[in-house]
C-alpha atoms as a PDB file:
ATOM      1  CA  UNK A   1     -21.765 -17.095  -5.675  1.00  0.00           C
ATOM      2  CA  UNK A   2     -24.240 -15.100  -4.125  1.00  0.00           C
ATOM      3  CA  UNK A   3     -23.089 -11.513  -2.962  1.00  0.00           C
ATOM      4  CA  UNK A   4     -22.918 -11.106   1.003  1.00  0.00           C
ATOM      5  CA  UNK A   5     -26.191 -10.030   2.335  1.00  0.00           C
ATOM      6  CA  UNK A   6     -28.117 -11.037   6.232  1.00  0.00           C
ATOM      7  CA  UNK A   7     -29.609 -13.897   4.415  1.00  0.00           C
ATOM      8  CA  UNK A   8     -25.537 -15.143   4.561  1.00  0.00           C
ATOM      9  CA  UNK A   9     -24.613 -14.358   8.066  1.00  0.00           C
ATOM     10  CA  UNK A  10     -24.940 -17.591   9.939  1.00  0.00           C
ATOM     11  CA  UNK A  11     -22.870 -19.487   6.766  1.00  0.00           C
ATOM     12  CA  UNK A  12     -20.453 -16.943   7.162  1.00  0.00           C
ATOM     13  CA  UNK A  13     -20.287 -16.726  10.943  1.00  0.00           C
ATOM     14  CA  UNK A  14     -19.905 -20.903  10.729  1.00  0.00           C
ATOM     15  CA  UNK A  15     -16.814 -20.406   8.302  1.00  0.00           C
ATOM     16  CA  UNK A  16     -15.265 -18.178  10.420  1.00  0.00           C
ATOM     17  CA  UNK A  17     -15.482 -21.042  13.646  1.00  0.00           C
ATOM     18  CA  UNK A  18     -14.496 -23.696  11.525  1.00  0.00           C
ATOM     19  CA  UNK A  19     -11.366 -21.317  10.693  1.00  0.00           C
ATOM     20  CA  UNK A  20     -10.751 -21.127  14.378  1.00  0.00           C
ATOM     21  CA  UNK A  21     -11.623 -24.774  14.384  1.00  0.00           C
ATOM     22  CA  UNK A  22      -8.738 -25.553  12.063  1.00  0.00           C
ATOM     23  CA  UNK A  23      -6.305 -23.343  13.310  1.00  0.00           C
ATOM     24  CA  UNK A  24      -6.618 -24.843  16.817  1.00  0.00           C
ATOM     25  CA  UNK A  25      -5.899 -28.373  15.784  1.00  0.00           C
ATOM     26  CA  UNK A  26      -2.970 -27.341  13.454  1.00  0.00           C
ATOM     27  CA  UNK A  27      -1.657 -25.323  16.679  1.00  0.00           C
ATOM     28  CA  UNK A  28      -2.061 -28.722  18.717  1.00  0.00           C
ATOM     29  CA  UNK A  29      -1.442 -31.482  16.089  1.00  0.00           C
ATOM     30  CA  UNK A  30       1.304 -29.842  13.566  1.00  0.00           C
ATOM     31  CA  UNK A  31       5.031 -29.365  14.364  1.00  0.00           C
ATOM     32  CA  UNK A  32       5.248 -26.398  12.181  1.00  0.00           C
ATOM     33  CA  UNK A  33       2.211 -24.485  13.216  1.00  0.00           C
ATOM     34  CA  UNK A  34       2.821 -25.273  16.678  1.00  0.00           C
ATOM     35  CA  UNK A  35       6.616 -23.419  16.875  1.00  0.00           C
ATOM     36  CA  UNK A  36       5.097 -20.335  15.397  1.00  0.00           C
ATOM     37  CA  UNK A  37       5.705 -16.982  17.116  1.00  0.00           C
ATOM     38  CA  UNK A  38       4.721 -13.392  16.433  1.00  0.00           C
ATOM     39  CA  UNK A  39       7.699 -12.465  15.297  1.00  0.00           C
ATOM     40  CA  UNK A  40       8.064 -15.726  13.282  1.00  0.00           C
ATOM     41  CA  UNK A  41       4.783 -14.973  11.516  1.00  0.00           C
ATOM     42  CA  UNK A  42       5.684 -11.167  11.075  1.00  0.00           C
ATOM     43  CA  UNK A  43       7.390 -11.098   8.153  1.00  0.00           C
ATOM     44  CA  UNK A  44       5.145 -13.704   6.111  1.00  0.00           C
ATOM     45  CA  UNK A  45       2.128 -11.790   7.015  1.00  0.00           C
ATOM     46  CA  UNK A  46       3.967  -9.178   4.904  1.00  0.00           C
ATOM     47  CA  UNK A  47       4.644 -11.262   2.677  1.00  0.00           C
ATOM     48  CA  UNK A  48       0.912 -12.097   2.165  1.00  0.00           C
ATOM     49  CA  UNK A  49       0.008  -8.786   2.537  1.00  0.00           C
ATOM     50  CA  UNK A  50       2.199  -7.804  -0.454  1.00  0.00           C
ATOM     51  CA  UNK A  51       0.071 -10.645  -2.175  1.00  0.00           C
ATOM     52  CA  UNK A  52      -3.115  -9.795  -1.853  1.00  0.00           C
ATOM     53  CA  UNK A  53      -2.254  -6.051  -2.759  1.00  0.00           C
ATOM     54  CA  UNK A  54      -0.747  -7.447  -6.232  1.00  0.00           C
ATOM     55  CA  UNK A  55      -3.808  -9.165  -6.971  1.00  0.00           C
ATOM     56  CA  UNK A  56      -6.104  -5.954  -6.075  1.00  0.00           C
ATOM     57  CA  UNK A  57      -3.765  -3.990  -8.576  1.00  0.00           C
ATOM     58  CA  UNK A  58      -4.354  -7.067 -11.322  1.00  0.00           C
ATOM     59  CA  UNK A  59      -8.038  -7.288 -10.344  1.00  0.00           C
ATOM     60  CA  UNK A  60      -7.679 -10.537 -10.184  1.00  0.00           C
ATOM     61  CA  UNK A  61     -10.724 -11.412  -7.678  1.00  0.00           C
ATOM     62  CA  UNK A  62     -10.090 -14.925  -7.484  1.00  0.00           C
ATOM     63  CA  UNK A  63      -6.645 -14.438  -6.408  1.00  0.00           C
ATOM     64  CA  UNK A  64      -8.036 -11.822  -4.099  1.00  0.00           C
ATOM     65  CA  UNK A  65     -10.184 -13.953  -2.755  1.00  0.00           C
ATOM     66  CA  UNK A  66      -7.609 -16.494  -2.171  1.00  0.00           C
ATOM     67  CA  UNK A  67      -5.057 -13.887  -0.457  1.00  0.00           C
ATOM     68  CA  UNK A  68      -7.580 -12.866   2.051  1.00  0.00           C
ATOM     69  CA  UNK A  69      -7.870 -16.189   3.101  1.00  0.00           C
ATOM     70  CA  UNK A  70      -4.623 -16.098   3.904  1.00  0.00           C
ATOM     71  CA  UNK A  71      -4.003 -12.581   5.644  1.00  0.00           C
ATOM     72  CA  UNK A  72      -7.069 -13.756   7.815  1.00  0.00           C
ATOM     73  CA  UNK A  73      -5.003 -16.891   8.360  1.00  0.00           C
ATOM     74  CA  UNK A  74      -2.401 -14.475  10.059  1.00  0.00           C
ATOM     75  CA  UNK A  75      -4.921 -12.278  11.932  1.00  0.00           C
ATOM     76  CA  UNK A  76      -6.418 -15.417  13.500  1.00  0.00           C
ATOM     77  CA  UNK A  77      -2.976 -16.652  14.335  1.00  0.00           C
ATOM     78  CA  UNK A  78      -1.870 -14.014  15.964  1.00  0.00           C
ATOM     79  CA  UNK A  79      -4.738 -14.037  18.274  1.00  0.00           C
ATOM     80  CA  UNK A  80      -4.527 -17.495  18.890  1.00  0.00           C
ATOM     81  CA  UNK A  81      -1.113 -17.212  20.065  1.00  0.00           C
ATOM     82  CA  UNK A  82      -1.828 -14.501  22.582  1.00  0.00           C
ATOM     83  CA  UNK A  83      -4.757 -16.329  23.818  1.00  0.00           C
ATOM     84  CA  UNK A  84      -2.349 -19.240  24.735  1.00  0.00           C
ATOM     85  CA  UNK A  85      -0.912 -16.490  27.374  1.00  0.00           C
ATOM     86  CA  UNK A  86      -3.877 -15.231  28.538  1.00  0.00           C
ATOM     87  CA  UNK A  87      -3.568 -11.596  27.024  1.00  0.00           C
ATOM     88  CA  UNK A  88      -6.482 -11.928  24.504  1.00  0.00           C
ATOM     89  CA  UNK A  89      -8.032 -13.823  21.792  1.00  0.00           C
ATOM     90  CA  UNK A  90     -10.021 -12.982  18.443  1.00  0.00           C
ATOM     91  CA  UNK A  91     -13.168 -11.989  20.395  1.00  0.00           C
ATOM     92  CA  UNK A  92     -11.588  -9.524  22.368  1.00  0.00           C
ATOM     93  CA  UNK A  93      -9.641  -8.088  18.723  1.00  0.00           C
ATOM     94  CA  UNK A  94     -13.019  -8.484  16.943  1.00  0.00           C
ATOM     95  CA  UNK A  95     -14.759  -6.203  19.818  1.00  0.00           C
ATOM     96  CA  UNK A  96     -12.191  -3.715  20.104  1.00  0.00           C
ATOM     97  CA  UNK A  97     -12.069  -2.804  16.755  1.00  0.00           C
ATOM     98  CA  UNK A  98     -16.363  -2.828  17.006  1.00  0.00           C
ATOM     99  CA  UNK A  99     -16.059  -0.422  19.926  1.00  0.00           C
ATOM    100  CA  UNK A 100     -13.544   1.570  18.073  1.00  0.00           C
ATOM    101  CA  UNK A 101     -15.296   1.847  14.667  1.00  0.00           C
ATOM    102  CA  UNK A 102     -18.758   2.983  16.685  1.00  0.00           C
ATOM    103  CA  UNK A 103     -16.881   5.747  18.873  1.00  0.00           C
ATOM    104  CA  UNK A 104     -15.682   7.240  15.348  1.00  0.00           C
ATOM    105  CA  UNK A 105     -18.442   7.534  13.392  1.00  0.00           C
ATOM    106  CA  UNK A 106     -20.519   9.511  15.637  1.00  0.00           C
ATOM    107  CA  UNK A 107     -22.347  10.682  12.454  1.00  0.00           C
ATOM    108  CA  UNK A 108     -23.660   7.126  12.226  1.00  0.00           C
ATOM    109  CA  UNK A 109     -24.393   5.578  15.923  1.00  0.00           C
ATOM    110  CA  UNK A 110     -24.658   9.032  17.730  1.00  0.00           C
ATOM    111  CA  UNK A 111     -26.226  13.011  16.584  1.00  0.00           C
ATOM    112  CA  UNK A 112     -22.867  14.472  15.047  1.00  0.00           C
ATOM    113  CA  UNK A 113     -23.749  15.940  11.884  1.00  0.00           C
ATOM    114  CA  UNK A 114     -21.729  16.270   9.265  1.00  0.00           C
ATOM    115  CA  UNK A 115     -21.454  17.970   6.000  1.00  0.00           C
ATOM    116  CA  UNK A 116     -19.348  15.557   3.705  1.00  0.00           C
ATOM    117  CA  UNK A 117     -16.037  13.225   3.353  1.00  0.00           C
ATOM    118  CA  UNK A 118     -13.440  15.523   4.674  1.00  0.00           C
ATOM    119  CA  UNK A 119     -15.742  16.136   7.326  1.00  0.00           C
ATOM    120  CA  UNK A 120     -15.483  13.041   8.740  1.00  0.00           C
ATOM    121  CA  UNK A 121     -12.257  12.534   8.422  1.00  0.00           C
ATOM    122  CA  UNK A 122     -11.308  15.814  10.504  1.00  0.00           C
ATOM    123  CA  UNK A 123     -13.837  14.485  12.992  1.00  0.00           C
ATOM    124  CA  UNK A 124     -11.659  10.740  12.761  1.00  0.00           C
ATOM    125  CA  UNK A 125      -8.541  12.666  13.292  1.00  0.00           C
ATOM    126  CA  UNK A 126     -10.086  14.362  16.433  1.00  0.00           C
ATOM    127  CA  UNK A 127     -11.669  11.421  17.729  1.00  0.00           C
ATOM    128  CA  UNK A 128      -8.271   9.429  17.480  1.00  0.00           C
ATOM    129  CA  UNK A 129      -6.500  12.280  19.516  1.00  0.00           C
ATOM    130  CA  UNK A 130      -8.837  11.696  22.689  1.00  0.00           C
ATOM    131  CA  UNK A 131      -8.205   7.731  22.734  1.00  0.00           C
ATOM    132  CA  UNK A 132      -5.553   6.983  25.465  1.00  0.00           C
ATOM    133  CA  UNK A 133      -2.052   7.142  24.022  1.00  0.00           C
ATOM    134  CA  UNK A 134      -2.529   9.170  21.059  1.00  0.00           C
ATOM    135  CA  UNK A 135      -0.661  12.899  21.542  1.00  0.00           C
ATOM    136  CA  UNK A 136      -0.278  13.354  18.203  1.00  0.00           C
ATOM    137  CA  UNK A 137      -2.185  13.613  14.880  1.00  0.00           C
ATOM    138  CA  UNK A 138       0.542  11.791  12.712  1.00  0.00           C
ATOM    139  CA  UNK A 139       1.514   9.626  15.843  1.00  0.00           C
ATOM    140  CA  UNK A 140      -0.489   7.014  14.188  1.00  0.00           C
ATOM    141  CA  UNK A 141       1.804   6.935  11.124  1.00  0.00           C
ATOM    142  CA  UNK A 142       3.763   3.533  11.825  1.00  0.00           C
ATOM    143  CA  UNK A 143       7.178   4.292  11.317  1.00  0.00           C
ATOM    144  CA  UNK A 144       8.522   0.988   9.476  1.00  0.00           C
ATOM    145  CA  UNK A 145       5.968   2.754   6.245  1.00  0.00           C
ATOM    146  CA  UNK A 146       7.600   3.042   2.998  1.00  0.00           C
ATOM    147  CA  UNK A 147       8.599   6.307   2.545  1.00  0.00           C
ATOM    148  CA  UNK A 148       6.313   6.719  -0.061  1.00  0.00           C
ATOM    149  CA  UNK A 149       3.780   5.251   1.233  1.00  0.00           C
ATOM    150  CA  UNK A 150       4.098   7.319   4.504  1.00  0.00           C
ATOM    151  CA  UNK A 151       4.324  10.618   2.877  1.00  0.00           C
ATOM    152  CA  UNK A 152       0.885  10.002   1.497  1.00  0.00           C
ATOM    153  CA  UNK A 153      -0.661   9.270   5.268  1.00  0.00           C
ATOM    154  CA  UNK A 154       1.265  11.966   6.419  1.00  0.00           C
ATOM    155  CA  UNK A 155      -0.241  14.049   4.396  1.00  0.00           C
ATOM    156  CA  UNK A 156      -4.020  12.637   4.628  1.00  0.00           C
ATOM    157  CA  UNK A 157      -3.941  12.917   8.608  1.00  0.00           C
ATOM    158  CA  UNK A 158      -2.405  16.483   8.486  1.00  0.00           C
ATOM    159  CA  UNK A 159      -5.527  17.261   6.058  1.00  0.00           C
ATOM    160  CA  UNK A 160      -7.847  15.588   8.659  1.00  0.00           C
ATOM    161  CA  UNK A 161      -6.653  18.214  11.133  1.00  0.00           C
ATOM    162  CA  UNK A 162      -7.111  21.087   8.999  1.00  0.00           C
ATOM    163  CA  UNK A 163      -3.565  21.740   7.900  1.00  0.00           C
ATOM    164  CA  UNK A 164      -3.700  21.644   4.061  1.00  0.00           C
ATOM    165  CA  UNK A 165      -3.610  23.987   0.397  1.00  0.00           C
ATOM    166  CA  UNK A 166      -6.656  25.012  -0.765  1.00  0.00           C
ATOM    167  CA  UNK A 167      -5.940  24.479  -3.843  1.00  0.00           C
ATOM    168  CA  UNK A 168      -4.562  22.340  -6.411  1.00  0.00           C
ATOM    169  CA  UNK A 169      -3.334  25.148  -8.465  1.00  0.00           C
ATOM    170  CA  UNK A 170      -1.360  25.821  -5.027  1.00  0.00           C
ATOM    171  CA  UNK A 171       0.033  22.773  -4.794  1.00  0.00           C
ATOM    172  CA  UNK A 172       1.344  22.494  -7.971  1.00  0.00           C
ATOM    173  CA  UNK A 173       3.145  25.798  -7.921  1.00  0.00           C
ATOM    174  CA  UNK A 174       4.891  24.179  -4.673  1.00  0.00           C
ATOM    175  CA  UNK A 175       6.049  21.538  -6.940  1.00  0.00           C
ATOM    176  CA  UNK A 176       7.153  23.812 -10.036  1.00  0.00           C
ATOM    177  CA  UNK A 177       9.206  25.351  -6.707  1.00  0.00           C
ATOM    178  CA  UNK A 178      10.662  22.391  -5.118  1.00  0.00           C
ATOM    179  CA  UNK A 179      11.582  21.327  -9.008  1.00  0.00           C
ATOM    180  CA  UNK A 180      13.513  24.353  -9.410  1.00  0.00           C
ATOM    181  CA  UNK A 181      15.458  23.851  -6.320  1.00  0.00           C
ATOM    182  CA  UNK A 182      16.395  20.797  -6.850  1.00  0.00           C
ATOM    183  CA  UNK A 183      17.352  21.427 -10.705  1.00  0.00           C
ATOM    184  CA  UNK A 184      19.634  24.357  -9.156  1.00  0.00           C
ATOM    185  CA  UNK A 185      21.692  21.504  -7.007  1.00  0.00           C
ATOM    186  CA  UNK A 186      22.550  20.354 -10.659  1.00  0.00           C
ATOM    187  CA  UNK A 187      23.196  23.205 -12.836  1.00  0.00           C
ATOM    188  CA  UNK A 188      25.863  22.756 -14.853  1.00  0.00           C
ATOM    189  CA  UNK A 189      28.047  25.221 -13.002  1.00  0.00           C
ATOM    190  CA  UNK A 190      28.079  23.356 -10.267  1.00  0.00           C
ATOM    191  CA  UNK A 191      28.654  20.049 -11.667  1.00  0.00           C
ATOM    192  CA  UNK A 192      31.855  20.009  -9.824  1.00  0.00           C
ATOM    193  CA  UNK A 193      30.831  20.736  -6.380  1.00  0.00           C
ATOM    194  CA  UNK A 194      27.628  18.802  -6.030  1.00  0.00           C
ATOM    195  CA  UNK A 195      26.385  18.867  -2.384  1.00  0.00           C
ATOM    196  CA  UNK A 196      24.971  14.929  -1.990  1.00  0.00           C
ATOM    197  CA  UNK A 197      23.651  15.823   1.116  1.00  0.00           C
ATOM    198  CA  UNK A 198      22.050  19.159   0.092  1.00  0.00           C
ATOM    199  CA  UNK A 199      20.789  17.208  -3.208  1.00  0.00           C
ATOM    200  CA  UNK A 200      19.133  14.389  -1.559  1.00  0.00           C
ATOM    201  CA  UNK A 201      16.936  16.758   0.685  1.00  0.00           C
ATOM    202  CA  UNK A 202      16.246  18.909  -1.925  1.00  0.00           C
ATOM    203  CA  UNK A 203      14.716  15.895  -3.941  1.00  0.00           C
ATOM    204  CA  UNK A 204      12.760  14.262  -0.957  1.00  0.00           C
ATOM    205  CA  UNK A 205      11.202  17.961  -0.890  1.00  0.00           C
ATOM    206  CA  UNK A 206      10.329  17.031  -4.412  1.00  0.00           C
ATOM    207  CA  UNK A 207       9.244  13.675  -4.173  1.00  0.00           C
ATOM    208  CA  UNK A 208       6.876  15.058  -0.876  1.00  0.00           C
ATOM    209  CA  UNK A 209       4.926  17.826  -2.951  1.00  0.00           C
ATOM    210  CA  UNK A 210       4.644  15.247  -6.109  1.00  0.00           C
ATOM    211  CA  UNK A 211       3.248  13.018  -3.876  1.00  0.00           C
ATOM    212  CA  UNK A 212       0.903  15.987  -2.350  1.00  0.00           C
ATOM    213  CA  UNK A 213      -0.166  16.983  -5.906  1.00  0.00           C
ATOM    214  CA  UNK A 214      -1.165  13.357  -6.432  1.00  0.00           C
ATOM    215  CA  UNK A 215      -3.159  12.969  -3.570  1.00  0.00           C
ATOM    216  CA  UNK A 216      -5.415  16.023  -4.971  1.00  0.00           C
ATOM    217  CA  UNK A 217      -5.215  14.919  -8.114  1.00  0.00           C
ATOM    218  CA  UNK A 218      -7.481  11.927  -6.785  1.00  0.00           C
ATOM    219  CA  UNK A 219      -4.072   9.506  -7.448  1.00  0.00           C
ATOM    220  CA  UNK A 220      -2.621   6.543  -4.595  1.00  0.00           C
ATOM    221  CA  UNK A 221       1.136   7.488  -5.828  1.00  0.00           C
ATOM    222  CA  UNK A 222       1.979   4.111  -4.511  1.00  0.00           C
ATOM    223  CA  UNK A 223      -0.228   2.238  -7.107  1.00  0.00           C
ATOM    224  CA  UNK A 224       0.521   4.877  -9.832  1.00  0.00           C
ATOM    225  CA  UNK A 225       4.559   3.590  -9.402  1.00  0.00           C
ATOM    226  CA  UNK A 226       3.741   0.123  -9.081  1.00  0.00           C
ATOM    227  CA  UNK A 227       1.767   0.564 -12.172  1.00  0.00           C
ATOM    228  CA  UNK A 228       4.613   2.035 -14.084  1.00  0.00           C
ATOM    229  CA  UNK A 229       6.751  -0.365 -12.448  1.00  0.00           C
ATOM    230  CA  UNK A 230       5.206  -3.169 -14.061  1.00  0.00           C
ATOM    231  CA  UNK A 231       4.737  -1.105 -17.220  1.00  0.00           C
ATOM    232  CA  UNK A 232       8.596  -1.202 -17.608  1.00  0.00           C
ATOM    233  CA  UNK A 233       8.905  -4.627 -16.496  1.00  0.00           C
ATOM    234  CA  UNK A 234       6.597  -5.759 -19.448  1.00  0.00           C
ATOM    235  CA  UNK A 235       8.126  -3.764 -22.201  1.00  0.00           C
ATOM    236  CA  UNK A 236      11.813  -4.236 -21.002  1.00  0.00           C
ATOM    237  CA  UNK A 237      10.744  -8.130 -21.101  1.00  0.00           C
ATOM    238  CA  UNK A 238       9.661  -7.548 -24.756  1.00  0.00           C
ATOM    239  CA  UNK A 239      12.598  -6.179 -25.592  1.00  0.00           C
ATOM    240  CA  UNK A 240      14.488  -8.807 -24.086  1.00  0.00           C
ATOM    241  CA  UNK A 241      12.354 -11.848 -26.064  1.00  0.00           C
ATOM    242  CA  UNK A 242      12.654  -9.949 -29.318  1.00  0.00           C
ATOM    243  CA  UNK A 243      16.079  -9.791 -29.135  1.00  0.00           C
ATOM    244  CA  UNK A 244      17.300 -12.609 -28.362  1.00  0.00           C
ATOM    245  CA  UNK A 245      14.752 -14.360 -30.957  1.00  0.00           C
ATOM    246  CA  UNK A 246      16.648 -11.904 -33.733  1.00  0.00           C
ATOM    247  CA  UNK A 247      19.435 -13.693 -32.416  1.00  0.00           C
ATOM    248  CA  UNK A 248      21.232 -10.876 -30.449  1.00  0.00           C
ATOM    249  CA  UNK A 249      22.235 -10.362 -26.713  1.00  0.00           C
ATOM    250  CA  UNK A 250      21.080  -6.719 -25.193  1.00  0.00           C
ATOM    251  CA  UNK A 251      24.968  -5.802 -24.666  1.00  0.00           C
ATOM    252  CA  UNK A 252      25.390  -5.939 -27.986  1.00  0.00           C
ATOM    253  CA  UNK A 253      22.881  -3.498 -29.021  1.00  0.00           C
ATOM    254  CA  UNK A 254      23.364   0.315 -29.540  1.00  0.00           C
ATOM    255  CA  UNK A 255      20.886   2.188 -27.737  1.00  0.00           C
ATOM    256  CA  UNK A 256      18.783   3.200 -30.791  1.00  0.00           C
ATOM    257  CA  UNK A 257      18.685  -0.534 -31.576  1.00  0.00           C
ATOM    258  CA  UNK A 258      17.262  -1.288 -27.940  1.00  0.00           C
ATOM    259  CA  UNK A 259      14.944   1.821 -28.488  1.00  0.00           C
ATOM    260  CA  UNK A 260      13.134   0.223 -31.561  1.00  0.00           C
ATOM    261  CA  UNK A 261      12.128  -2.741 -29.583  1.00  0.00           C
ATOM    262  CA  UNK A 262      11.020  -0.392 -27.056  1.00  0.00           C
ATOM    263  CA  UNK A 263       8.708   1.763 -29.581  1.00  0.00           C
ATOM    264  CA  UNK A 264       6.564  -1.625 -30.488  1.00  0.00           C
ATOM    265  CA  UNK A 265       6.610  -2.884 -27.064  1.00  0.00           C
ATOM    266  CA  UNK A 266       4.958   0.759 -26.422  1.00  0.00           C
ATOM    267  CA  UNK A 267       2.147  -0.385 -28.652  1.00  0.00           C
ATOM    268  CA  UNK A 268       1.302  -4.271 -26.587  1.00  0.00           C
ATOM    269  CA  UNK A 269      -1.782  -4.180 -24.755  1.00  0.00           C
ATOM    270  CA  UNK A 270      -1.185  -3.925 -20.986  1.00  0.00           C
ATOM    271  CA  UNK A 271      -2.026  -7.461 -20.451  1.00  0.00           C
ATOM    272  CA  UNK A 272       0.836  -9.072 -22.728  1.00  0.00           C
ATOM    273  CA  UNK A 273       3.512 -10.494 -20.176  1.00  0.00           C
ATOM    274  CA  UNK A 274       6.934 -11.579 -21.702  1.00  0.00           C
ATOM    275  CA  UNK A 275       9.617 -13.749 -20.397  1.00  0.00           C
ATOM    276  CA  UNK A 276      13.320 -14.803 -21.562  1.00  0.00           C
ATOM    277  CA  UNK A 277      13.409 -17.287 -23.481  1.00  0.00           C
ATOM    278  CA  UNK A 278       9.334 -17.459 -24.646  1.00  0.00           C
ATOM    279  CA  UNK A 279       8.421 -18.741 -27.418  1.00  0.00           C
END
């Protein structure tokens, strides 16, 4: 298909009403659509969310493709459902956000000049403090993030403002720090009077400057663990199939048994899946 350029607009604009189209005869016409609620919809738009972000990570664009279909699904719902009690509809979402994307990018529709990237995110940051509500730069930070997640916007907005190392070298030293601490929690000495409490904070000081390190290391933490997440997933699957077609069951392995299957799964191509019982 054709890449998205003006000579699209009016096919795209006329697939966006025939979404609204749809989705206002399912509203009328189908039981299920038409009991739908925000908060009914809230936690299957995460759902889909979590979707489409597995199929960025597989860069899988036709499942991409088909995700975004549904998130926008949601986004349209949601609007339809507050224009059903007069408090707005996808126009008035569609022109907001317009408004809101003009105001901060002075650089663009107004004279602000600026230098670079971080440049116009300090100016974003600033910009967001003068809209009506906002008191605070990490106010924005919604507070149902994952942690890990959060940390990393945390840290972005507090950059935008100004507050930041200047250096990586800096940053790392912070974490060489933070590693110590926490290592000191669980020196052998004090293997006997481990402070949980103490522990715990001294590794989410830990897991706060790893994440800061990553962030100028040019690295989304967040995809970096799901990556290794589904690193482990595919060799620990290996070493499940391989076993059990040697004929044994994993509790019956020593670990240097398990760790030989682990070696060769090391060596699969990142695209090999496994699953119990393959053939």
């Amino acid at each position: 298909m054709e890449n998205s350029s003006p000579s699209r607009r009016s096919e795209q604009i006329a697939a966006f009403s025939r979404l609204l189209d749809v989705l206002d005869r399912l509203r009328a016409e189908c039981p299920w659509d038409r009991k739908q609620t925000m908060q009914s919809l809230r936690h299957l738009t995460i759902e889909e969310t979590y979707e489409l972000s597995d199929a960025i990570l597989r860069d899988d664009l036709a499942d991409v493709q088909k995700e975004l279909g549904d998130v926008f699904l949601h986004l349209a719902f949601y609007s339809k459902i507050a224009s059903e009690s007069g408090r707005f509809d996808i126009a008035d979402v569609l022109n907001a956000q317009c408004d809101k994307l003009i105001f901060r990018h002075p650089h663009i529709y107004g004279d602000t000049q600026v230098a670079d990237e971080e440049e116009v995110k300090r100016n974003w940051e600033q910009l967001k403090l003068k809209e009506k509500g906002n008191t605070s730069v990490l106010g924005g930070v919604p507070v149902s993030l994952p942690a890990l997640v959060k940390a990393m916007r945390i840290q972005e907005k507090a950059r935008g403002a100004g507050f930041d190392w200047e250096e990586p070298a800096q940053v790392w030293e912070k974490v060489q720090e933070e590693l110590g601490e926490f290592g000191a929690e669980f020196a052998p000495q004090n293997a006997d009077s481990i402070d949980s409490e103490r522990a715990a904070s001294e590794f989410g000081d830990l897991l706060f400057s790893l994440v800061n390190f990553a962030r100028f290391a040019g690295i989304n933490p967040e995809e970096a663990l799901e990556r290794t997440n589904r690193k482990f997933i595919q060799r620990f699957q290996y070493l499940e199939t391989e076993a059990a077609r040697d004929g044994h069951q994993l509790t019956d392995l020593t670990l240097a048994e398990m760790d030989t299957y682990w070696e060769r799964a090391k060596k699969l191509p990142a695209s090999v899946t496994y699953e119990q019982g393959e053939k």
